[in-house]
PDB file of N, CA and C in Angstrom:
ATOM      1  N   UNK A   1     -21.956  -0.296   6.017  1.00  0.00           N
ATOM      2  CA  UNK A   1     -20.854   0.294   5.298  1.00  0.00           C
ATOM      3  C   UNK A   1     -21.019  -0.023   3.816  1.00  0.00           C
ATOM      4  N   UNK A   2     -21.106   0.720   2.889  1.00  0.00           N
ATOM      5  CA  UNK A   2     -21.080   0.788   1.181  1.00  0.00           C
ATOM      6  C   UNK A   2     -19.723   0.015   0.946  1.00  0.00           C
ATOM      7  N   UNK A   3     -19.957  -0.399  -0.340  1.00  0.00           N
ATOM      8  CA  UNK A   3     -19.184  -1.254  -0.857  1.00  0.00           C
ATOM      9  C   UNK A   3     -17.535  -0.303  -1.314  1.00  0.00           C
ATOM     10  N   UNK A   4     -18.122   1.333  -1.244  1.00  0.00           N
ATOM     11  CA  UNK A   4     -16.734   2.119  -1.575  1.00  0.00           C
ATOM     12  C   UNK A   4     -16.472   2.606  -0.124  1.00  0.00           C
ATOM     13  N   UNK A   5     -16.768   2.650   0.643  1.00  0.00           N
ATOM     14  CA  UNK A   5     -16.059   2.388   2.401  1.00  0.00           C
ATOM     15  C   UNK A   5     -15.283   1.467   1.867  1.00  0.00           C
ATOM     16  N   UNK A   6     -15.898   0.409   2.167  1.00  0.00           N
ATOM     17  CA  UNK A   6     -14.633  -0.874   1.946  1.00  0.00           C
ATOM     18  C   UNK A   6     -13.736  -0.508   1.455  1.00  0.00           C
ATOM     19  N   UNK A   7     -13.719  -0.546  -0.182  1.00  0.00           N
ATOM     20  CA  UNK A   7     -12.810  -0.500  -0.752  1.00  0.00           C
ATOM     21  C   UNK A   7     -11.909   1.042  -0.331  1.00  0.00           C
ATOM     22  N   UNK A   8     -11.909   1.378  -0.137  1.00  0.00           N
ATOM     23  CA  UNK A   8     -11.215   2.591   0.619  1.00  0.00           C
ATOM     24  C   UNK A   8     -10.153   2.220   1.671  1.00  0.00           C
ATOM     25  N   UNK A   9     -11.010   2.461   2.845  1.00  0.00           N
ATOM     26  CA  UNK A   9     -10.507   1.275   3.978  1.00  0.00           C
ATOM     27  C   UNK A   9      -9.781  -0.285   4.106  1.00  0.00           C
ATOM     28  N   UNK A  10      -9.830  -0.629   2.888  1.00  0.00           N
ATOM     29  CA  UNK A  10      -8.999  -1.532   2.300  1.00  0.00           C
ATOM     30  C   UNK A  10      -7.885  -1.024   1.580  1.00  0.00           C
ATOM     31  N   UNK A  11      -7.890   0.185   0.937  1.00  0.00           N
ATOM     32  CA  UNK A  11      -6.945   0.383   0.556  1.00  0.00           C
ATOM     33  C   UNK A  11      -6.021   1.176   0.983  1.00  0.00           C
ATOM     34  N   UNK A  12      -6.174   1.500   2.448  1.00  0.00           N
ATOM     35  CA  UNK A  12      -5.472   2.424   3.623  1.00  0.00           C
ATOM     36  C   UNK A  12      -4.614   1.487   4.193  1.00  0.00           C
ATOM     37  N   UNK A  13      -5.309   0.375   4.395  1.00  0.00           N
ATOM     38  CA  UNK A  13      -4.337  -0.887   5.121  1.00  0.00           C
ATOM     39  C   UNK A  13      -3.609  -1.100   4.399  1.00  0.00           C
ATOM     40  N   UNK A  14      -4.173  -1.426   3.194  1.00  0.00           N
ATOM     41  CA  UNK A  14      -3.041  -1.796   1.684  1.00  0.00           C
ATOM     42  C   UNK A  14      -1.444  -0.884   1.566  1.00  0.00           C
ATOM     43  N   UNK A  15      -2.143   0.339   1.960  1.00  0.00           N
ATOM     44  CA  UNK A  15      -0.833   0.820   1.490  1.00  0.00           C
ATOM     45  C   UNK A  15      -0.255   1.106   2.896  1.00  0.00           C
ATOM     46  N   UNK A  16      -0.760   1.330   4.268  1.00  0.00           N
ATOM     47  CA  UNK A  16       0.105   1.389   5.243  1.00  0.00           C
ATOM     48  C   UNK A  16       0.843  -0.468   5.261  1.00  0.00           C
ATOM     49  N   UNK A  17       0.512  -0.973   5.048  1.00  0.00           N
ATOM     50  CA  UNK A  17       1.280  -2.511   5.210  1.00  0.00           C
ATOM     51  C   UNK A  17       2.525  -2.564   3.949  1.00  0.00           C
ATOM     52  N   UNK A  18       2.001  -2.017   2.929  1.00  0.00           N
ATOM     53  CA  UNK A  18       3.302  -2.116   1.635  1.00  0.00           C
ATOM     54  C   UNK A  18       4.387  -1.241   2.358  1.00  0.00           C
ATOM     55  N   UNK A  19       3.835  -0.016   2.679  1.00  0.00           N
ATOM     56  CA  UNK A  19       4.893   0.756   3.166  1.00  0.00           C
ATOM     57  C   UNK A  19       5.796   0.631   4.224  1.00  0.00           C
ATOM     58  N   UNK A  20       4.559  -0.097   5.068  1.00  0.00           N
ATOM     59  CA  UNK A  20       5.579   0.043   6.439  1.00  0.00           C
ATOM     60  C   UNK A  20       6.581  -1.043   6.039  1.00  0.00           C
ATOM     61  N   UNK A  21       5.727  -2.482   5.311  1.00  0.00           N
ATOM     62  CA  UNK A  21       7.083  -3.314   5.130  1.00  0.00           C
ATOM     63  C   UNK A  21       8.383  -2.720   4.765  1.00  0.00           C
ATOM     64  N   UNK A  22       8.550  -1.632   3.305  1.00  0.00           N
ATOM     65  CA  UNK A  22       9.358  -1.236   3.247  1.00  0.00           C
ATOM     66  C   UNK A  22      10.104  -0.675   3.936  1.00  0.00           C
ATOM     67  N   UNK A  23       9.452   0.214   4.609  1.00  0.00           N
ATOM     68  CA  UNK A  23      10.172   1.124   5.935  1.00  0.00           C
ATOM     69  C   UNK A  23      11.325   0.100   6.978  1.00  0.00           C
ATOM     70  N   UNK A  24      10.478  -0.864   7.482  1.00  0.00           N
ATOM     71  CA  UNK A  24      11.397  -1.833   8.099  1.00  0.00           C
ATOM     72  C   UNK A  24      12.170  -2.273   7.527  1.00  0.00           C
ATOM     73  N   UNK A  25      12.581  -2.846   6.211  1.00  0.00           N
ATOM     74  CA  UNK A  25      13.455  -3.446   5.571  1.00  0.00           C
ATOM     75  C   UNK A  25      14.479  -2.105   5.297  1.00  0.00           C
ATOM     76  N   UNK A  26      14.124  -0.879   5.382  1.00  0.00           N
ATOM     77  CA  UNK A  26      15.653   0.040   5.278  1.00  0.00           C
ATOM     78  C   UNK A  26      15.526   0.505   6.457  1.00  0.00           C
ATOM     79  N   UNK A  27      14.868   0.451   7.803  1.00  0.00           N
ATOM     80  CA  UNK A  27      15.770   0.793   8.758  1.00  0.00           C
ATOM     81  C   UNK A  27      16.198  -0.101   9.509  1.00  0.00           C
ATOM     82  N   UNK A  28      15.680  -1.733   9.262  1.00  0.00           N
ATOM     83  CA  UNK A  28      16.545  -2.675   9.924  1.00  0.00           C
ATOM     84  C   UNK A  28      16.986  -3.415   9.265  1.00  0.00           C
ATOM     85  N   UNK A  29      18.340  -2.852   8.544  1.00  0.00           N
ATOM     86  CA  UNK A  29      18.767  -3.584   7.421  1.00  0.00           C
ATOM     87  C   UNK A  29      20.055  -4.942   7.585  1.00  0.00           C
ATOM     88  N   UNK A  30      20.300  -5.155   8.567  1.00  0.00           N
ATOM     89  CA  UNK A  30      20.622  -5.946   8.684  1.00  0.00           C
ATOM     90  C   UNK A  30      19.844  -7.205   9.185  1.00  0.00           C
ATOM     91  N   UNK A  31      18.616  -7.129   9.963  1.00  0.00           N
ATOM     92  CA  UNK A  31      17.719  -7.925   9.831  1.00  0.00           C
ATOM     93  C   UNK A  31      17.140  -8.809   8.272  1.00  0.00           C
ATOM     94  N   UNK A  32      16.948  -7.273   7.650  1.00  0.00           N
ATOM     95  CA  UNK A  32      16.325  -7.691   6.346  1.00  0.00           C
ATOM     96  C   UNK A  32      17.403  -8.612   5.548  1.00  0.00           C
ATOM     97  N   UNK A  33      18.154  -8.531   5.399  1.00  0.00           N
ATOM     98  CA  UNK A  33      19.412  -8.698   4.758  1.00  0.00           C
ATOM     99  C   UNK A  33      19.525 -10.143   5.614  1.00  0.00           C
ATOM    100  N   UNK A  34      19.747 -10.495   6.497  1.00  0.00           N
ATOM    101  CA  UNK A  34      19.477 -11.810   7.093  1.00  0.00           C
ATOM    102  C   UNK A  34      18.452 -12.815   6.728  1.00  0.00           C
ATOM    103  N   UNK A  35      17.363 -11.999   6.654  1.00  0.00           N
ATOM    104  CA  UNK A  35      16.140 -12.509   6.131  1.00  0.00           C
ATOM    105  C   UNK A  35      15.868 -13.183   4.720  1.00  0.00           C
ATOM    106  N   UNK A  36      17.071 -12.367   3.835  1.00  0.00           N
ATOM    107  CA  UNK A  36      17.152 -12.342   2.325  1.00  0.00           C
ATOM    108  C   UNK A  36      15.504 -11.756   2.023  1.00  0.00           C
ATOM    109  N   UNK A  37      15.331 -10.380   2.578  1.00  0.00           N
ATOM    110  CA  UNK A  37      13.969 -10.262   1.949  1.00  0.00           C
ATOM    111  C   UNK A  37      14.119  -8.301   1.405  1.00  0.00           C
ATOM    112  N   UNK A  38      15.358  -8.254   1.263  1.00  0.00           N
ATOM    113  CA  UNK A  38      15.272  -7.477   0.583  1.00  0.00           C
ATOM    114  C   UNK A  38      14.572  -7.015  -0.523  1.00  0.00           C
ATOM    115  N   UNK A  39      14.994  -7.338  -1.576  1.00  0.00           N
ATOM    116  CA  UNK A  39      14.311  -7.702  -2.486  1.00  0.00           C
ATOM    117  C   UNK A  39      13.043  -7.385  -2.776  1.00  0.00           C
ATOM    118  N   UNK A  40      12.117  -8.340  -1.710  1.00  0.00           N
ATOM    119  CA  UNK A  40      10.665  -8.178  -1.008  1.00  0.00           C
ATOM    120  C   UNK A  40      10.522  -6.645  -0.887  1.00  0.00           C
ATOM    121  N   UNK A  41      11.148  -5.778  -0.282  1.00  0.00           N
ATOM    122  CA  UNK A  41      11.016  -4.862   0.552  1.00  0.00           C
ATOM    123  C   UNK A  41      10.774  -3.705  -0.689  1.00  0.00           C
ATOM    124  N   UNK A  42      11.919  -3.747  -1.034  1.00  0.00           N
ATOM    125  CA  UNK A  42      11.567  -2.937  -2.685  1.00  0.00           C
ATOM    126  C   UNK A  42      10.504  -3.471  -3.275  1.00  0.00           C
ATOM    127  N   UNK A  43      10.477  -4.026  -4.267  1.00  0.00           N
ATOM    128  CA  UNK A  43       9.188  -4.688  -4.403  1.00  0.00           C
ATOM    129  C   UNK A  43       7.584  -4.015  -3.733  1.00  0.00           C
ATOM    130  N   UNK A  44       7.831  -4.152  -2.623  1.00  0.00           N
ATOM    131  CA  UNK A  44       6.595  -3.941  -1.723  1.00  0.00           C
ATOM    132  C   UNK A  44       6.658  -2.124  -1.554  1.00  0.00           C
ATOM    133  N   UNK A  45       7.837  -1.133  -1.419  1.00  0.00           N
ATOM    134  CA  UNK A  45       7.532  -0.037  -1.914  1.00  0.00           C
ATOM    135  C   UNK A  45       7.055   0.080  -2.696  1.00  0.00           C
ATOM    136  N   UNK A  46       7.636  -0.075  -3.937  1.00  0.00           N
ATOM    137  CA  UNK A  46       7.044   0.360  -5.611  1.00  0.00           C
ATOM    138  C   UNK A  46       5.396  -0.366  -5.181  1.00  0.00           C
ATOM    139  N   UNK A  47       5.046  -0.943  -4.858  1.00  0.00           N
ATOM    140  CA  UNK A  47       3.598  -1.693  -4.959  1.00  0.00           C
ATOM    141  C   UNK A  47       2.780  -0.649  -3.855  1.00  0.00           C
ATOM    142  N   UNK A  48       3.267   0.191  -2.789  1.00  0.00           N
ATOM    143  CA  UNK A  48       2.550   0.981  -2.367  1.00  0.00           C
ATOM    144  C   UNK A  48       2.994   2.338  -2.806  1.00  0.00           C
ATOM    145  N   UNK A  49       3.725   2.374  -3.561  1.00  0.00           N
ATOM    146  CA  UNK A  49       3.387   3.818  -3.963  1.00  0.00           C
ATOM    147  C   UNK A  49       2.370   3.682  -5.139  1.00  0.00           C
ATOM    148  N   UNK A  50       2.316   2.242  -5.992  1.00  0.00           N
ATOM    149  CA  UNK A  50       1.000   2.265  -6.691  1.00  0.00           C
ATOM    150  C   UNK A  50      -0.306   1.944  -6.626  1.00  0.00           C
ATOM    151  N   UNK A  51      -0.079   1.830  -4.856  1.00  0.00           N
ATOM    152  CA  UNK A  51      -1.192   1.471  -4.419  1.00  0.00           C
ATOM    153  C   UNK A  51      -2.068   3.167  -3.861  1.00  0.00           C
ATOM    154  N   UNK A  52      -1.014   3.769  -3.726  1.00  0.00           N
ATOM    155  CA  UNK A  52      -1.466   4.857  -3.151  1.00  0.00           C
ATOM    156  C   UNK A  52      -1.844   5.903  -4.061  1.00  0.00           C
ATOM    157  N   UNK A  53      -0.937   5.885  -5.413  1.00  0.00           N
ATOM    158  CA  UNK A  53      -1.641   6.672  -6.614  1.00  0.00           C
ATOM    159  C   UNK A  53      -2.841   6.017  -7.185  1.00  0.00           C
ATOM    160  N   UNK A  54      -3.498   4.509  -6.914  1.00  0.00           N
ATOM    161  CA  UNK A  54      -4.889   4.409  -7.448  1.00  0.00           C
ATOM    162  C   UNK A  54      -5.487   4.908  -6.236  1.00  0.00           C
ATOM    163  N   UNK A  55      -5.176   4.541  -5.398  1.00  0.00           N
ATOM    164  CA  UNK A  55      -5.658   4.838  -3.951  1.00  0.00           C
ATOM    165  C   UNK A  55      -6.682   6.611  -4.121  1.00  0.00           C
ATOM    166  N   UNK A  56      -5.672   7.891  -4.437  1.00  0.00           N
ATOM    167  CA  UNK A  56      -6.163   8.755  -5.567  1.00  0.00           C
ATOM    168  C   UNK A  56      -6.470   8.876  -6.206  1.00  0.00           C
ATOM    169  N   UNK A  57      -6.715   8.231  -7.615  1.00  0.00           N
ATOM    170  CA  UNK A  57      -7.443   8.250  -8.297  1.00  0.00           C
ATOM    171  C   UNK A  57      -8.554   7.807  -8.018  1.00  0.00           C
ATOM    172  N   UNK A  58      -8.719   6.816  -7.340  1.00  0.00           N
ATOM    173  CA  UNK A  58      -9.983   6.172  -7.197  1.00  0.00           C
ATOM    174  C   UNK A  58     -10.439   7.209  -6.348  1.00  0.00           C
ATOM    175  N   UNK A  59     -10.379   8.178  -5.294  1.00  0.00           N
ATOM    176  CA  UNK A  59     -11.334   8.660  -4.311  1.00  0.00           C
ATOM    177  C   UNK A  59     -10.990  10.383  -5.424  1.00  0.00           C
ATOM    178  N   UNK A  60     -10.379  10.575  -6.071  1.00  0.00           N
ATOM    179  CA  UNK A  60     -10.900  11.959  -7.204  1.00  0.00           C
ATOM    180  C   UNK A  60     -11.773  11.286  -8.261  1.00  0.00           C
ATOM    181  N   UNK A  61     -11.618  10.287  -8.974  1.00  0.00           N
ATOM    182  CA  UNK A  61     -12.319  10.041 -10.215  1.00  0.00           C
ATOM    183  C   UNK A  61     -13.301   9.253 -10.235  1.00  0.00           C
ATOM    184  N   UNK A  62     -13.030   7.522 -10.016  1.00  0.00           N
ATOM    185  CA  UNK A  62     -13.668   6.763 -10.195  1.00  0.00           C
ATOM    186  C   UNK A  62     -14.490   6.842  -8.854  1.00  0.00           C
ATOM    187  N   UNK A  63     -14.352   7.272  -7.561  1.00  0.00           N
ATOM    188  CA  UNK A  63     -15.397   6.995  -6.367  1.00  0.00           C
ATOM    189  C   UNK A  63     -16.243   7.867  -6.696  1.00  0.00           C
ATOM    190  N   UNK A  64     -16.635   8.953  -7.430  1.00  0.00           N
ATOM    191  CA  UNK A  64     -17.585   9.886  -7.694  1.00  0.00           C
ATOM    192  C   UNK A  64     -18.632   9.148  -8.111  1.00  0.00           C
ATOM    193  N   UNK A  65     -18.180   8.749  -9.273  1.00  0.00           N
ATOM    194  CA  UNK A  65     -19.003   7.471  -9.954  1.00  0.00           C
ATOM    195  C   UNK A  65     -19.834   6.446  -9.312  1.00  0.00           C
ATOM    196  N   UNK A  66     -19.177   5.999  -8.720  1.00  0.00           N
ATOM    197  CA  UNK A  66     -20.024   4.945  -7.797  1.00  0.00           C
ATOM    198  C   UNK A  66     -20.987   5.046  -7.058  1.00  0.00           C
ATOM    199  N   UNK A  67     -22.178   4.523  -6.662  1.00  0.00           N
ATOM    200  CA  UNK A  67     -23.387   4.975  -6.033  1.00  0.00           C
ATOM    201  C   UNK A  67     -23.285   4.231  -4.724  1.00  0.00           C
ATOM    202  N   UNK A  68     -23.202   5.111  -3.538  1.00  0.00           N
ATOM    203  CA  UNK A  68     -23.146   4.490  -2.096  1.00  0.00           C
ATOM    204  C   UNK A  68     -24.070   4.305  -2.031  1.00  0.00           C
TER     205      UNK A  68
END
């Protein structure tokens, strides 16, 4: 596997894990809210939705570039 597999595939997990955290923290919000990890949860959206716009950029712009 090339070093931009990886990083790819790393960054699929990346953003299904930011997201899903979020996801759980607003549909089990009284869990979360118990947890005091609200907070977290936001947080961890905004961090995969910017994980998912480099996530794009990197496989339109910068993965061209790179030599597998």
């Amino acid at each position: 596997m090339s070093l931009k597999g990886f990083h790819i595939i790393f960054l699929v997990f990346a953003v299904l894990t930011a997201l899903g955290f979020y996801a759980w923290t607003r549909l089990m919000t009284e869990d979360a809210v118990a947890m005091e990890v609200v907070g977290l949860g936001h947080a961890s959206g905004i961090t995969g939705l910017l994980l998912l716009a480099y996530s794009v950029w990197f496989i339109l712009r910068k993965g061209k570039t790179i030599i597998v």
